[in-house]
Protein backbone atom coordinates (compact mmCIF):
# COMPACT_ATOMS: atom_id res chain seq x y z
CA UNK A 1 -22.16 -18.44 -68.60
CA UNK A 2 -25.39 -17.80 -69.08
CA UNK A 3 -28.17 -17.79 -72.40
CA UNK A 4 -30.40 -15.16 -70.69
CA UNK A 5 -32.00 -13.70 -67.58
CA UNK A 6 -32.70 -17.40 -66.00
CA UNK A 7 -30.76 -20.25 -67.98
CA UNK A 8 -27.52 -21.10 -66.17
CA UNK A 9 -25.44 -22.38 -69.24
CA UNK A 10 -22.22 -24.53 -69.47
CA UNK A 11 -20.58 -24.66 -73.12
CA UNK A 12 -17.93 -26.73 -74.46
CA UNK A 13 -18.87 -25.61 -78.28
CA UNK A 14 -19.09 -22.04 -80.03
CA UNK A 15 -21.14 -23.08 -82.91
CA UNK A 16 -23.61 -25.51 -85.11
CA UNK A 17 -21.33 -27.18 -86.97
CA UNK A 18 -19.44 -28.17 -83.43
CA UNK A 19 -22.35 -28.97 -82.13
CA UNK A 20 -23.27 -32.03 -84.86
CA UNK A 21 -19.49 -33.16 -85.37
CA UNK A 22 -19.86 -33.30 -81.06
CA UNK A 23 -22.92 -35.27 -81.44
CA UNK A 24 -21.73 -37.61 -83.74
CA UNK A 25 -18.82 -38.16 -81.84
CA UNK A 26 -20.74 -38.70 -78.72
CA UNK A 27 -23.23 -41.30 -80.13
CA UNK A 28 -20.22 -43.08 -81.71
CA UNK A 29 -18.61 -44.33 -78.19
CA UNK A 30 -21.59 -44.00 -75.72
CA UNK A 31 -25.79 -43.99 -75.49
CA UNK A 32 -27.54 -41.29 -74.42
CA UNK A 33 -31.08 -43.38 -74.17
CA UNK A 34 -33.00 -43.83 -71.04
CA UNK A 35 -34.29 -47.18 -69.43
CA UNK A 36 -37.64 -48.17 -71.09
CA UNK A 37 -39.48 -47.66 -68.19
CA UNK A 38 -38.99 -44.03 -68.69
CA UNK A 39 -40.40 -44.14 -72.26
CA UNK A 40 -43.37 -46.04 -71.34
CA UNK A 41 -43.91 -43.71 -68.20
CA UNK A 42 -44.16 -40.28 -70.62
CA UNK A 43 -46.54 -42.57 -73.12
CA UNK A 44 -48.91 -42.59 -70.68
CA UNK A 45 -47.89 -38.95 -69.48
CA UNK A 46 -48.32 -37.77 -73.25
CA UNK A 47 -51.89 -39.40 -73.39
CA UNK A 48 -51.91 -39.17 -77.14
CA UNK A 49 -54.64 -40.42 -79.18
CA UNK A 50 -53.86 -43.59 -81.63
CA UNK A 51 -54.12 -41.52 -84.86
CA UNK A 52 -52.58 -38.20 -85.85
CA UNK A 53 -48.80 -37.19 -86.81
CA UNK A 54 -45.94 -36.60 -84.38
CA UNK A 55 -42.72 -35.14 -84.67
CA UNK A 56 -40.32 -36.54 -82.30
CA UNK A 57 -37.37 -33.29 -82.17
CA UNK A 58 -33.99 -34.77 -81.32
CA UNK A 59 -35.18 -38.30 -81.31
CA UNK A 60 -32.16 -40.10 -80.24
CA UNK A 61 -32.38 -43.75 -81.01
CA UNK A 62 -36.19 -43.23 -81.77
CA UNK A 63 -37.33 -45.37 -78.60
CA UNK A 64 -40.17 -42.57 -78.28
CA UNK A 65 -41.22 -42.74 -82.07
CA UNK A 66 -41.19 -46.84 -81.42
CA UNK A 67 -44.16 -46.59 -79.02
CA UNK A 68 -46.05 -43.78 -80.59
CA UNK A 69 -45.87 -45.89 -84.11
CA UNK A 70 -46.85 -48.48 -82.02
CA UNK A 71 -49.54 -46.82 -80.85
CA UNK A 72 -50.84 -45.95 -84.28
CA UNK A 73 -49.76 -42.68 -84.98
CA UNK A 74 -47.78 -41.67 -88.15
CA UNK A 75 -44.14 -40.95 -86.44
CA UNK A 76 -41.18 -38.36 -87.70
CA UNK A 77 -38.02 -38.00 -86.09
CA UNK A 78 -35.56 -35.41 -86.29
CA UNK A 79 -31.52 -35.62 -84.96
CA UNK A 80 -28.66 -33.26 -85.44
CA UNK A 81 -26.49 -36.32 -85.26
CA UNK A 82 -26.43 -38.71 -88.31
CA UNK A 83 -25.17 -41.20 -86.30
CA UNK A 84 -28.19 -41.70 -83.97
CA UNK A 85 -30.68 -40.95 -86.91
CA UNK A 86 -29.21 -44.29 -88.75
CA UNK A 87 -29.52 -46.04 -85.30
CA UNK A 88 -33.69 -44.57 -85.28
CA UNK A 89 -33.99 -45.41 -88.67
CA UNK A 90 -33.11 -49.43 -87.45
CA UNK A 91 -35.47 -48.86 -84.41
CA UNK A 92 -38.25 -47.53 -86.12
CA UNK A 93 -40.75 -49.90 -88.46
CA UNK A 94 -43.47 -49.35 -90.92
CA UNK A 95 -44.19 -45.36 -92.40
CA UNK A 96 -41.78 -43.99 -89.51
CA UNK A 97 -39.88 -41.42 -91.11
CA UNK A 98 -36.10 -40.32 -89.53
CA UNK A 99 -33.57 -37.68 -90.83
CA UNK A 100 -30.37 -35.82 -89.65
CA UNK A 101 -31.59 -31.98 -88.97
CA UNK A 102 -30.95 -29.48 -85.66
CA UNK A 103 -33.98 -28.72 -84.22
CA UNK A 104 -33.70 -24.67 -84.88
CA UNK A 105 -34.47 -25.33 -88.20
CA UNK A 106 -37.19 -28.61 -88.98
CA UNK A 107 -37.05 -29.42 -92.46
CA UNK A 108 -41.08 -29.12 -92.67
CA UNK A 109 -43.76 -27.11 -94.05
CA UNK A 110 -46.22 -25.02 -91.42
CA UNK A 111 -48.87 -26.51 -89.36
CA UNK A 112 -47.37 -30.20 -90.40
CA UNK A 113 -47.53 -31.93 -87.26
CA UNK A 114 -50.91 -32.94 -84.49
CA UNK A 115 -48.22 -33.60 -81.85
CA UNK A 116 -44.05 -32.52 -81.30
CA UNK A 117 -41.84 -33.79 -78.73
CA UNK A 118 -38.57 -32.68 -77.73
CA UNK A 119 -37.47 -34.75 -74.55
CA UNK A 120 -34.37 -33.46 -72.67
CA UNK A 121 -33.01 -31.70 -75.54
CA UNK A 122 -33.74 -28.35 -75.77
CA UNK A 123 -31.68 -27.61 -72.95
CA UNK A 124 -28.64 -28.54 -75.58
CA UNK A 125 -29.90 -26.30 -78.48
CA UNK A 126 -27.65 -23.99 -79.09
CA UNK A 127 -30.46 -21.44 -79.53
CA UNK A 128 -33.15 -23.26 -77.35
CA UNK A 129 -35.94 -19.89 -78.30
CA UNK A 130 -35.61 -20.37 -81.93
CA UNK A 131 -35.93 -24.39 -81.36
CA UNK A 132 -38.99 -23.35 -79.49
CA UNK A 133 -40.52 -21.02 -82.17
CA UNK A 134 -39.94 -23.98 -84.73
CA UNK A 135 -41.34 -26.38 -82.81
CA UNK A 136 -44.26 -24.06 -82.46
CA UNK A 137 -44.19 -23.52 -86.27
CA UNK A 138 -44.30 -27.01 -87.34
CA UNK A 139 -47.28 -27.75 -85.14
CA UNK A 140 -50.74 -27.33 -86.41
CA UNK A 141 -53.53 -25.21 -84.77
CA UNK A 142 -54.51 -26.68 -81.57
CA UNK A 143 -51.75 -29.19 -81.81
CA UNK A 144 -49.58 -30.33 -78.83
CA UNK A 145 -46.11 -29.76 -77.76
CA UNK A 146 -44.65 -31.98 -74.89
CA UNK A 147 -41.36 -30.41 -73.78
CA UNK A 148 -38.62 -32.10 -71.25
CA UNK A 149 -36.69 -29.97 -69.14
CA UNK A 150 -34.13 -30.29 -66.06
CA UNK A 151 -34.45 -27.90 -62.92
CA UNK A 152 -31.59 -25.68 -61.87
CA UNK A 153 -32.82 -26.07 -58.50
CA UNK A 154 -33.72 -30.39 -58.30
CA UNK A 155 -33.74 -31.32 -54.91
CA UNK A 156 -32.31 -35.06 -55.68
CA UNK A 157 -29.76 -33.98 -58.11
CA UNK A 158 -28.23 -30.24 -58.12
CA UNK A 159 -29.13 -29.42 -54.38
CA UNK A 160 -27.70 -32.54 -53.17
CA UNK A 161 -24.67 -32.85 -55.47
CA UNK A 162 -23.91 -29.05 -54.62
CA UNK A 163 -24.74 -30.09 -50.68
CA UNK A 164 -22.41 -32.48 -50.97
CA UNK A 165 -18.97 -31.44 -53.45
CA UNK A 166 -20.17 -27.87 -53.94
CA UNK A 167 -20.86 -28.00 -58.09
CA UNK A 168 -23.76 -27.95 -60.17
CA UNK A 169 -24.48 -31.83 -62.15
CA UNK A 170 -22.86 -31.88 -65.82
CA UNK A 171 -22.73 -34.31 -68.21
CA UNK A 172 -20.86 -35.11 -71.08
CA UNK A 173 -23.00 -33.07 -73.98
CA UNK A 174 -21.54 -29.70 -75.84
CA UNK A 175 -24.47 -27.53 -74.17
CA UNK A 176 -26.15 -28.28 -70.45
CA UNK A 177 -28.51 -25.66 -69.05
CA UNK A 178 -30.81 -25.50 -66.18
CA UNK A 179 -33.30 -23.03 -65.32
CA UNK A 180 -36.14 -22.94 -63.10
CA UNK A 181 -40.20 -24.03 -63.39
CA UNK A 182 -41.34 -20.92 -64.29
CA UNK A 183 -38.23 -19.82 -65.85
CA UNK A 184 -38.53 -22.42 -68.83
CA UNK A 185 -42.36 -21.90 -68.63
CA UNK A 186 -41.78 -18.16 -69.68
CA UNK A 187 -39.06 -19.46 -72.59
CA UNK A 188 -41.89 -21.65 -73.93
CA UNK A 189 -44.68 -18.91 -74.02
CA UNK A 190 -42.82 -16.45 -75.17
CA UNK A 191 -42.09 -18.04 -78.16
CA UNK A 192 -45.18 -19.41 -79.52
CA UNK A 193 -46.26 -21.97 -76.81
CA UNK A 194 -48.81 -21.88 -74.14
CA UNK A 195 -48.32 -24.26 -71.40
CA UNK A 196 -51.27 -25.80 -70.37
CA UNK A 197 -50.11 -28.12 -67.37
CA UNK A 198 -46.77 -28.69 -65.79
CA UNK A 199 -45.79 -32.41 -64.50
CA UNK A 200 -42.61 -33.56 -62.94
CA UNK A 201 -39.80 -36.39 -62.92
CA UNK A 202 -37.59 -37.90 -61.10
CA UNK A 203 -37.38 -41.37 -61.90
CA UNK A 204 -39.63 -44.19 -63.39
CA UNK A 205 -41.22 -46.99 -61.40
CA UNK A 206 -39.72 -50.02 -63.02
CA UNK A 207 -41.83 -51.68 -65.41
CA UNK A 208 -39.55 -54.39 -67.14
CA UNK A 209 -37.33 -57.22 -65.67
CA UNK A 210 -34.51 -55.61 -66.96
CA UNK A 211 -35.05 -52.43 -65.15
CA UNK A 212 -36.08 -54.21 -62.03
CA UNK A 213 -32.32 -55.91 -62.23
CA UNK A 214 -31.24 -52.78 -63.11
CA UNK A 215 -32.68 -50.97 -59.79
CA UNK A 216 -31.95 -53.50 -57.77
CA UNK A 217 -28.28 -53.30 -58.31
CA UNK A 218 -28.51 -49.41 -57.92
CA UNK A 219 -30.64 -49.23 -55.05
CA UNK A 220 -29.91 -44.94 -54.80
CA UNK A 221 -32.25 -45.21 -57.99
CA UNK A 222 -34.77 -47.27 -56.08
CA UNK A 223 -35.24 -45.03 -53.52
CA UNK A 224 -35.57 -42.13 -55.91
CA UNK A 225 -37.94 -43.80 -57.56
CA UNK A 226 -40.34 -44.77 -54.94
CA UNK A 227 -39.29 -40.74 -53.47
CA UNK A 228 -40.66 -39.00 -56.34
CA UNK A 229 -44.58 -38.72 -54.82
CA UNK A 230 -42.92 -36.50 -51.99
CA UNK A 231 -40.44 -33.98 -54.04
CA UNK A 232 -42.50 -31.11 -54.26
CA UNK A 233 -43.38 -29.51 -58.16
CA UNK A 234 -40.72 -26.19 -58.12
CA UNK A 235 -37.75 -28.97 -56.11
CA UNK A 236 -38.41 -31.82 -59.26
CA UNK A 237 -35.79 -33.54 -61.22
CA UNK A 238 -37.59 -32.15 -64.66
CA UNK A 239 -40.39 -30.55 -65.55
CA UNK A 240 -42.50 -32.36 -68.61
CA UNK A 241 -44.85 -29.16 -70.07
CA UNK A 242 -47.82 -30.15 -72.13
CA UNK A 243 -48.20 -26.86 -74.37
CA UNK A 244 -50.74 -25.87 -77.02
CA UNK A 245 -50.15 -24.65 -80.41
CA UNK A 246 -52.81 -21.73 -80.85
C-alpha cells in the first residue's frame, strides 16, 4: 500500500480512533523507548540553545523533553496515547507540560513554539503531510523543526533483511512507512518546512554502563555502531532533518 508517489506504507488500522485505542494498547504490554545513548546522541545533534520553548510531537515516555528541561528550556509534549503521556508526565519535572493529542492536530495557538521535535513518528501518522503542516504551524518564525525518519532503502536494515529472507523490516505499530532521503525531504518542504541540513543514524556509540552491557551482549549492535562513519548518507538507517520555520 502506499500514502503517495514515494512512501511505501504497511497498515494494520483504517482510522484515528484505531490508531489511539492501538497505541494505548501497545504502550500497555511493551516500550517503544530507545537506549539513552540515543537521546543524548540527538541532544547534541539538535544543538539547541538553553532557553526557548520546545514541543516534543509524539513524545513517548518524554526521555527527549527530560534532557531538553534539563537543559533549560521550557518543554511540551504531545502523545496520541494516554497511556505513555501519564508515563511522560512521571518522567518529566519542573514547568514540563504533557497531554494526550495526535500530532495532525496540536492543541496550540500559532507561532507557539522556538523548537518541535517529532522523532520516529511521523512515519506512523496516519496523515504524516497534515502532521507536517501542524508542526510547521505551531512553530514560530525562524523556529526549528528536527524530524526523524527511517529509509526505505537502509543498507543495515531493509537491504540486508530483504538480502537475506526477501521482506521489508516491520514492527509492531498500526502504521510503518519508509521512503527515501529526498523523498521525505520533498514531504517536509512541501508542507511548510525547509530543510536546512540532512544527518543520518544508525546506531549510538554507547555512552552509559548500561548500554555498554547492553552492546556487549548484542555484539551485531556493536558493530553497527562503530559501522555507521562508513554507510554512506542516501544507504542510512534514518535521516534526522533540521528544518526552518519561515
Amino acid at each position: 500500500m502506499s500514502e503517495g508517489p514515494f512512501l511505501f506504507e504497511i497498515r494494520r488500522i483504517r482510522n484515528n480512533e484505531n490508531s489511539t485505542d492501538a497505541y494505548d494498547a501497545l504502550y500497555s504490554n511493551t516500550s517503544l523507548s530507545q537506549i539513552e545513548s540515543f537521546y543524548l546522541w540527538l541532544m547534541d545533534q539538535l544543538r539547541l540553545p538553553p532557553h526557548g520553548r520546545l514541543l516534543d510531537v509524539s513524545c513517548g515516555a518524554g526521555e527527549l523533553m527530560r534532557l531538553a528541561a534539563q537543559r533549560g528550556l521550557c518543554a511540551t509534549g504531545i502523545d496520541i496515547s494516554e497511556v505513555v503521556a501519564r508515563a511522560a508526565k512521571r518522567t518529566v519535572t519542573g514547568s514540563a507540560q504533557v497531554c494526550a493529542a495526535a500530532g495532525e492536530s496540536l492543541p496550540f495557538a500559532d507561532a507557539s513554539f522556538d523548537f518541535v521535535t517529532n522523532i520516529g513518528s511521523l512515519e506512523h501518522f496516519i496523515d504524516p503531510a497534515l502532521g507536517v503542516r501542524e508542526m510547521s504551524r505551531v512553530l514560530r518564525h525562524n523556529g526549528q523543526a528536527f524530524v526523524l525518519v527511517p529509509n526505505t532503502f537502509s543498507l543495515l536494515s531493509n537491504i540486508w533483511i530483504a538480502f537475506r529472507h526477501g521482506h521489508t523490516s516491520v514492527d509492531e505499530q498500526p502504521i510503518q512507512r519508509y521512503g527515501a532521503r529526498a523523498d521525505w525531504a520533498a514531504l517536509l518542504e512541501q508542507n511548510g518546512l525547509c530543510v536546512q541540513r540532512t544527518l543520518k543514524y544508525e546506531r549510538p556509540l554507547p555512552r552509559t554502563r548500561a548500554d555498554w552491557q547492553l552492546y556487549l551482549r548484542k555484539p551485531k549492535q556493536m558493530l553497527r555502531a562503530f559501522a555507521a562513519p562508513l554507510v554512506p548518507l542516501n544507504l542510512a538507517f534514518c535521516f534526522l532533518y533540521v528544518c526552518l520555520r519561515e
